[in-house]
C-alpha atoms as a PDB file:
ATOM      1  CA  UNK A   1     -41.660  26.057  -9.724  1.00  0.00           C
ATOM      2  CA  UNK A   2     -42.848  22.577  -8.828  1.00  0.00           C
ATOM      3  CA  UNK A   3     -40.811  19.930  -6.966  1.00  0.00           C
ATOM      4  CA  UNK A   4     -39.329  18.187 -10.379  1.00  0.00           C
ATOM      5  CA  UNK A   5     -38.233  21.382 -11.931  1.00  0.00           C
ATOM      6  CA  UNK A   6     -36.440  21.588  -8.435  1.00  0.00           C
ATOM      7  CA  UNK A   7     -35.086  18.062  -8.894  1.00  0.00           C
ATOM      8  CA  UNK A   8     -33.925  19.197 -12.168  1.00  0.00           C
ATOM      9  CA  UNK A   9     -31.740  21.799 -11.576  1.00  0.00           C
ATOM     10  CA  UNK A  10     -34.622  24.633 -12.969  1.00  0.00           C
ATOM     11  CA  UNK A  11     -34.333  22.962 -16.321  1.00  0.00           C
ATOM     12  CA  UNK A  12     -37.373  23.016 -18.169  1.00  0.00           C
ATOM     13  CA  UNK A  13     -38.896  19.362 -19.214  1.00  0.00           C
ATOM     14  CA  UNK A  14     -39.585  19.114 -22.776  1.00  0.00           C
ATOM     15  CA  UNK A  15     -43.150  18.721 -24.236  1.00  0.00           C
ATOM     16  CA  UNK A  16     -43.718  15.177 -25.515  1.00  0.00           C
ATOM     17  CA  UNK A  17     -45.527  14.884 -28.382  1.00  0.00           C
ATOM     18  CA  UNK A  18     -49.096  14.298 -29.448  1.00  0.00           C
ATOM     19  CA  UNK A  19     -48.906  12.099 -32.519  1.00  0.00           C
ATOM     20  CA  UNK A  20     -52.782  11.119 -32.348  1.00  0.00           C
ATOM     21  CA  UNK A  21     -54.532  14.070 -34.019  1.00  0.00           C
ATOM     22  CA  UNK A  22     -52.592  13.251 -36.967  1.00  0.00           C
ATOM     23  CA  UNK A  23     -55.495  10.982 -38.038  1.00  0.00           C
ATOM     24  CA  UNK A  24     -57.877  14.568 -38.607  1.00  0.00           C
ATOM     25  CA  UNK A  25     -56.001  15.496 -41.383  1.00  0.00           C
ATOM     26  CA  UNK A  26     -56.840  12.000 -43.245  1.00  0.00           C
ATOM     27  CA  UNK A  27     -60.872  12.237 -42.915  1.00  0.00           C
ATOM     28  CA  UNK A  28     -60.593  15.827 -43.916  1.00  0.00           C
ATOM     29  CA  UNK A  29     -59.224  14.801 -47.563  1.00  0.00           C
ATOM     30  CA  UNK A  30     -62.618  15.574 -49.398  1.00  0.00           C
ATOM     31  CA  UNK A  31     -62.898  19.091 -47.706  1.00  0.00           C
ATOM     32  CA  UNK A  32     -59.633  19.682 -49.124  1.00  0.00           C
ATOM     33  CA  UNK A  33     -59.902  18.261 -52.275  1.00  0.00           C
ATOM     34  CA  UNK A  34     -63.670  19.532 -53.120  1.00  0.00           C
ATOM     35  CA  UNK A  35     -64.184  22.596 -51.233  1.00  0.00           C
ATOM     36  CA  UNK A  36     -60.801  23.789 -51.411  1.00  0.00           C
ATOM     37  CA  UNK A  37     -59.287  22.808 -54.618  1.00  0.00           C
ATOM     38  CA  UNK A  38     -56.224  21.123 -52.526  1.00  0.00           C
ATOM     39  CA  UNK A  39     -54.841  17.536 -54.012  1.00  0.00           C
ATOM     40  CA  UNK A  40     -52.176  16.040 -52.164  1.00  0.00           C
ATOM     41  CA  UNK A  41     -48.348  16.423 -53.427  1.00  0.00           C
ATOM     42  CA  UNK A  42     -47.322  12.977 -52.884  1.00  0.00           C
ATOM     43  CA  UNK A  43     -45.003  14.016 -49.953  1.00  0.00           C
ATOM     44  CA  UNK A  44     -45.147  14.375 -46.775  1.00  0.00           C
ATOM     45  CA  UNK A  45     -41.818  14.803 -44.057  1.00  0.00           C
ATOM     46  CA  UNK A  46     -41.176  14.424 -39.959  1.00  0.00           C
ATOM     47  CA  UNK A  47     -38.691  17.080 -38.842  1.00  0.00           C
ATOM     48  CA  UNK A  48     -37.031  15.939 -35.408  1.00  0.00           C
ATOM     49  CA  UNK A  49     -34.226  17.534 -33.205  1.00  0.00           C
ATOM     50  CA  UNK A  50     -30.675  15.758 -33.862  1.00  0.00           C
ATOM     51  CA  UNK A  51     -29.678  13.248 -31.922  1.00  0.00           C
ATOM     52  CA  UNK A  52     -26.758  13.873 -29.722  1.00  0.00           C
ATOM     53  CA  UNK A  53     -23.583  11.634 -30.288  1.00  0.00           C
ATOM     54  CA  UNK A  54     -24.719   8.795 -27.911  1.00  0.00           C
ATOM     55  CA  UNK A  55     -28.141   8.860 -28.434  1.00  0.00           C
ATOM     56  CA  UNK A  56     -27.180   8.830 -32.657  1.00  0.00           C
ATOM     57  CA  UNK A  57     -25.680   5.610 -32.808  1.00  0.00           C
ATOM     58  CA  UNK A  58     -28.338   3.697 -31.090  1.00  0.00           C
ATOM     59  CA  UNK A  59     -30.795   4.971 -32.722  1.00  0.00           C
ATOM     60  CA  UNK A  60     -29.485   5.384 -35.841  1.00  0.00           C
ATOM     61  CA  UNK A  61     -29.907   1.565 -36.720  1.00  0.00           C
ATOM     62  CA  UNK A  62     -32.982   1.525 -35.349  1.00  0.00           C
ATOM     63  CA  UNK A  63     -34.075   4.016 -37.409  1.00  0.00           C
ATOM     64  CA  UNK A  64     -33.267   2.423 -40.339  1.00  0.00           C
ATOM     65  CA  UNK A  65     -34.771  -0.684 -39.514  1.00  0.00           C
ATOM     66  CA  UNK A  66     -37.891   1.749 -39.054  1.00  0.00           C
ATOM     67  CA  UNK A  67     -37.633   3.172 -42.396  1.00  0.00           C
ATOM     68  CA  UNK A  68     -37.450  -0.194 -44.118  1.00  0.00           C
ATOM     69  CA  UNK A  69     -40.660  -1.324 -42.376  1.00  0.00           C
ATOM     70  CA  UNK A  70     -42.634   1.533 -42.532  1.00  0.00           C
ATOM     71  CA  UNK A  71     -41.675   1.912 -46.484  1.00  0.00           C
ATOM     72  CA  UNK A  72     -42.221  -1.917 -47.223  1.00  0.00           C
ATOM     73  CA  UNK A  73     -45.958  -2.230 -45.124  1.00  0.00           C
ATOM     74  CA  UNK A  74     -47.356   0.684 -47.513  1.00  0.00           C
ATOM     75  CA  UNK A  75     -45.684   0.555 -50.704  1.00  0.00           C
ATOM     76  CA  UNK A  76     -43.978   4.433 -49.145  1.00  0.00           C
ATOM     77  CA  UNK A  77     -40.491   5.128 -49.926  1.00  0.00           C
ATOM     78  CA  UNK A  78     -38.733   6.718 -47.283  1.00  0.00           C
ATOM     79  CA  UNK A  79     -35.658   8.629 -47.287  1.00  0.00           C
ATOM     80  CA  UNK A  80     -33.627  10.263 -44.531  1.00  0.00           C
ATOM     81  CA  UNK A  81     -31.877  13.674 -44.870  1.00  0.00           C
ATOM     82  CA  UNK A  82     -30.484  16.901 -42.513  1.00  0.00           C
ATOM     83  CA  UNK A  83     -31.360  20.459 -43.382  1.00  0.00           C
ATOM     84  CA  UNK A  84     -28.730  23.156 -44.035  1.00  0.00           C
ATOM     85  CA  UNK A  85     -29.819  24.445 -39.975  1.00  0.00           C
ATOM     86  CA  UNK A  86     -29.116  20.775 -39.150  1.00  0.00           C
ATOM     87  CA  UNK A  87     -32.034  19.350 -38.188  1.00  0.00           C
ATOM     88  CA  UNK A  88     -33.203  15.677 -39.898  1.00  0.00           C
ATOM     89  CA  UNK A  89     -36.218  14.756 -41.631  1.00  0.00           C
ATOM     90  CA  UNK A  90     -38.184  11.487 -42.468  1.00  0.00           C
ATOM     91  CA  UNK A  91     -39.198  12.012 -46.331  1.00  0.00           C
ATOM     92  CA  UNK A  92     -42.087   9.928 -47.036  1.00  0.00           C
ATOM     93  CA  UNK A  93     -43.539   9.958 -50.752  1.00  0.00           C
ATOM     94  CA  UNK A  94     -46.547   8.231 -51.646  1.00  0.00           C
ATOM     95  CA  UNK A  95     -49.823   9.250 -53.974  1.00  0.00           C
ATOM     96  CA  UNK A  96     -52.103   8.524 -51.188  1.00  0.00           C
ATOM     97  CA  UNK A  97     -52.705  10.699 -48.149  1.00  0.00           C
ATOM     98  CA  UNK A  98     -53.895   7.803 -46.168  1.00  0.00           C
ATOM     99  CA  UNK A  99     -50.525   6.256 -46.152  1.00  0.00           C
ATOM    100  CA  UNK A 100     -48.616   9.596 -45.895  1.00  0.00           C
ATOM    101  CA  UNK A 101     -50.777  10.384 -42.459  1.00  0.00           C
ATOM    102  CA  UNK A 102     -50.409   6.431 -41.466  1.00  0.00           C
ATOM    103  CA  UNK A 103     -46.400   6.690 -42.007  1.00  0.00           C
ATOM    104  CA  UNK A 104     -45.764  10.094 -40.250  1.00  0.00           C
ATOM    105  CA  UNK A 105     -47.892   8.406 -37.603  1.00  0.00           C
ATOM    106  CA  UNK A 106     -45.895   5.003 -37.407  1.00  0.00           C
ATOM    107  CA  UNK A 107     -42.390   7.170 -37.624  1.00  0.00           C
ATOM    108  CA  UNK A 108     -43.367   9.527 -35.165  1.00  0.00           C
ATOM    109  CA  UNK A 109     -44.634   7.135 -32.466  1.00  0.00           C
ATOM    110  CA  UNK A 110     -41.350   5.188 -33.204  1.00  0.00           C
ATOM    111  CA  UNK A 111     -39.657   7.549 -32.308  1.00  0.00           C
ATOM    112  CA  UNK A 112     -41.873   8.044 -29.230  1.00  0.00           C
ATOM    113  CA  UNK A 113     -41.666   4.415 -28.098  1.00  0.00           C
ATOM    114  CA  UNK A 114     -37.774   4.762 -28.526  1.00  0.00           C
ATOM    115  CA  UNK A 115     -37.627   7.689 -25.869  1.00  0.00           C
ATOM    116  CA  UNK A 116     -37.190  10.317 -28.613  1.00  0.00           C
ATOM    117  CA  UNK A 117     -40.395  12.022 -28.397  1.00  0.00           C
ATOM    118  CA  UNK A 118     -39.535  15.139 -27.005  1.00  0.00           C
ATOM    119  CA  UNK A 119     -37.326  15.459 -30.244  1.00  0.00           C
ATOM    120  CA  UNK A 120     -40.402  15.472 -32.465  1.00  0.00           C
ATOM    121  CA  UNK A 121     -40.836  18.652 -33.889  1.00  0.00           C
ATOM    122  CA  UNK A 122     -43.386  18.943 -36.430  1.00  0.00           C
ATOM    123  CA  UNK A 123     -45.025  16.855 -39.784  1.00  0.00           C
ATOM    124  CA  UNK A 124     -45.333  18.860 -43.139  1.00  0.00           C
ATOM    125  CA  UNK A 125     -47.820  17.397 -45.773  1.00  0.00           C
ATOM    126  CA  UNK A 126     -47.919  18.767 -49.346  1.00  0.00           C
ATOM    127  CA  UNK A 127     -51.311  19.641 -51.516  1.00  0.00           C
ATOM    128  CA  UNK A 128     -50.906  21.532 -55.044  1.00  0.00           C
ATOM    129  CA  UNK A 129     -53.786  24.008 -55.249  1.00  0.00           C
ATOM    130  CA  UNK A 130     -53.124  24.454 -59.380  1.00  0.00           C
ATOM    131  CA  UNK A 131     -49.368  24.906 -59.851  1.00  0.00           C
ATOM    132  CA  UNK A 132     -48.652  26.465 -56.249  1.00  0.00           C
ATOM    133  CA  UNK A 133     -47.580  24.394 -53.333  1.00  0.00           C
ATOM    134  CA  UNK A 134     -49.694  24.474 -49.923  1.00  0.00           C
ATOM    135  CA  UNK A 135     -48.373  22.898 -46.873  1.00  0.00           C
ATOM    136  CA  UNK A 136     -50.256  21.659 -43.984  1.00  0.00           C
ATOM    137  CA  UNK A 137     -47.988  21.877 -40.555  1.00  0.00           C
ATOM    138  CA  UNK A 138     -48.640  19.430 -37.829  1.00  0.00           C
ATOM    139  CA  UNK A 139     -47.068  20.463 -34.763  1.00  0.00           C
ATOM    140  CA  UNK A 140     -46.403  17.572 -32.386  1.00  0.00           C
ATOM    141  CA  UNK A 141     -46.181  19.986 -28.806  1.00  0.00           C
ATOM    142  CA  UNK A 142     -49.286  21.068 -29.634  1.00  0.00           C
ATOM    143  CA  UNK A 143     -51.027  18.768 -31.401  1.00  0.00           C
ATOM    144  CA  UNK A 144     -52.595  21.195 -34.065  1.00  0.00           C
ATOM    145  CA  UNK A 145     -52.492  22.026 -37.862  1.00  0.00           C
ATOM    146  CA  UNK A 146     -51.415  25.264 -39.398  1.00  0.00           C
ATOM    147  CA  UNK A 147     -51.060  26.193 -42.913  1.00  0.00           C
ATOM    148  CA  UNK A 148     -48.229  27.713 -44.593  1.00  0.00           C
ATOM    149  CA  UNK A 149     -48.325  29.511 -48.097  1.00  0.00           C
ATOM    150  CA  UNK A 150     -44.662  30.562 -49.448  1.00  0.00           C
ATOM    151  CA  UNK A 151     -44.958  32.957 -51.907  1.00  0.00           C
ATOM    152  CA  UNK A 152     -42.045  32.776 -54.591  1.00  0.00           C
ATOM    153  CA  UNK A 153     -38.194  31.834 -54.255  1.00  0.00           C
ATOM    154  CA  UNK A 154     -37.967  34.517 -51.579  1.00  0.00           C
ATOM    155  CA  UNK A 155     -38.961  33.831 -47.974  1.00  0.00           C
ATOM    156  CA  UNK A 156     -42.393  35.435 -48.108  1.00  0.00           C
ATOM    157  CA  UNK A 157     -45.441  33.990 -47.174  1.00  0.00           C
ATOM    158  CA  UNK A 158     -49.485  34.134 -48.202  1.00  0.00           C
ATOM    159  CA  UNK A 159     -50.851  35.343 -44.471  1.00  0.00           C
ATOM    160  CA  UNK A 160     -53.954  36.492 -46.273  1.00  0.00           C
ATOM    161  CA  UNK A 161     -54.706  32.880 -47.585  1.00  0.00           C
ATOM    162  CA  UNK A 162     -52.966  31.106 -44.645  1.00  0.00           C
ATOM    163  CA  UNK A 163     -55.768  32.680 -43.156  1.00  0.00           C
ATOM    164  CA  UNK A 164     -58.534  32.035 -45.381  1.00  0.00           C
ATOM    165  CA  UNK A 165     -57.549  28.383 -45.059  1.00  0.00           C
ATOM    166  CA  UNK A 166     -57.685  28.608 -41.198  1.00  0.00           C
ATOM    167  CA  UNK A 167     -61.077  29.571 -41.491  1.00  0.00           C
ATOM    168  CA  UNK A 168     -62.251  27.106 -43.733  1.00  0.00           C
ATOM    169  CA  UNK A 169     -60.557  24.248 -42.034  1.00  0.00           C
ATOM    170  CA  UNK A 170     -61.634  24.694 -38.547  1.00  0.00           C
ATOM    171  CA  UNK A 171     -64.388  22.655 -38.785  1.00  0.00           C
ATOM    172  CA  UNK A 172     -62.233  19.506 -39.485  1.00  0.00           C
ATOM    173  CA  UNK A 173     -59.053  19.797 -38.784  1.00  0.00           C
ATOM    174  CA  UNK A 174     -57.684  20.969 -34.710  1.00  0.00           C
ATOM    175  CA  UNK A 175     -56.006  24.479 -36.325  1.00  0.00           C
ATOM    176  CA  UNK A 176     -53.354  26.198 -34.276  1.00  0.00           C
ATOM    177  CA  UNK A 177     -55.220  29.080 -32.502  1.00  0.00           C
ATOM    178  CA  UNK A 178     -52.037  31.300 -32.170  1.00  0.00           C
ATOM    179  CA  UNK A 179     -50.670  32.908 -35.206  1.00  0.00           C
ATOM    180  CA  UNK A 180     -47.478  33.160 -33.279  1.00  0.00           C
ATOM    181  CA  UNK A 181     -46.900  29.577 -32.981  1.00  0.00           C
ATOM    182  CA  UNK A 182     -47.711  29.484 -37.467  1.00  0.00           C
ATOM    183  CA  UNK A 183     -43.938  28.554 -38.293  1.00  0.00           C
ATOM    184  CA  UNK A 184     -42.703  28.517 -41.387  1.00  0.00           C
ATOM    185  CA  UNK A 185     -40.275  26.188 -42.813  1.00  0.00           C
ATOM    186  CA  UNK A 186     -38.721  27.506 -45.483  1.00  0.00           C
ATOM    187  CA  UNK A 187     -36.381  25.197 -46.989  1.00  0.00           C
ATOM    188  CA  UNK A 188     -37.881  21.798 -45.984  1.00  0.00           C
ATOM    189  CA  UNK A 189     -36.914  18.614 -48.591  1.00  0.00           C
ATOM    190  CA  UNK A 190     -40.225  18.268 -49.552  1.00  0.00           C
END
């Protein structure tokens, strides 16, 4: 135990988050698209911790003010909404990838600059591979990609081509290297 986990009371400091490598998943759009038969959805989302009380109602006009810039800059619409386990997500939809991996980026290191970073949790991007939905998962602790595969209405999941997909994106994206850490967010709004 080091000298500020002493100062604070054994309390474990959060893990800030590591927006940067977002960038990876934008040069990596013709792997997707050509070797891997991925297109993008149109959507991507930021899922953060909620803001306690205080912190809420300073933020929460900032954040709007955030969501109106970032959605006028890039022609993105933005929307703002809570999951049913209570944790809020930035919606952004837009056709191009570019601007979905530029907006998660600008939202994200908002919410950085704002002292909110340890909130950051992780960005979900959609690709259609046919009529199935693929998600790429950035998590921001780690600062790595994972994909997730759900299988039908029930909460089952593709491990076999999660894994084929891990294998074939290694080369350009920064993929997760433990499986453990491969959440899956079932019931995400996008």
């Amino acid at each position: 135990m080091g000298l500020l986990d002493v100062m604070l009371g054994g309390r474990k400091r959060l893990k800030q988050a590591a927006p940067d490598r977002l960038f990876a998943l934008a040069t990596a759009q013709v792997t997707l698209d050509i070797e891997l038969g991925l297109k993008p959805g149109g959507a991507a989302a930021v899922c953060f911790k909620p803001l306690s009380g205080g912190d809420f109602s300073r933020a929460d006009g900032e954040m709007q003010e955030l969501l109106q810039a970032v959605s006028t800059g890039a022609g993105t619409t933005l929307r703002r909404e809570t999951d049913k386990l209570g944790y809020d997500w930035i919606v952004l939809e837009d056709d191009d990838l570019e601007d979905l991996v530029t907006g998660v980026h600008t939202v994200a290191d908002e919410l950085k600059s704002r002292g909110f970073g340890d909130r950051l949790l992780a960005a979900m991007f959609v690709f259609r591979a046919g009529d199935r939905k693929v998600y790429l998962i950035y998590g921001f602790k780690t600062g790595s990609f994972w994909p997730f595969v759900p299988v039908g209405d029930e909460r089952k999941r593709d491990n076999a081509e999660e894994l084929s997909l891990k294998a074939r994106l290694e080369r350009e994206l920064p993929i997760e290297a433990d499986l453990t850490k491969w959440l899956a967010l079932y019931g995400a709004p996008v």
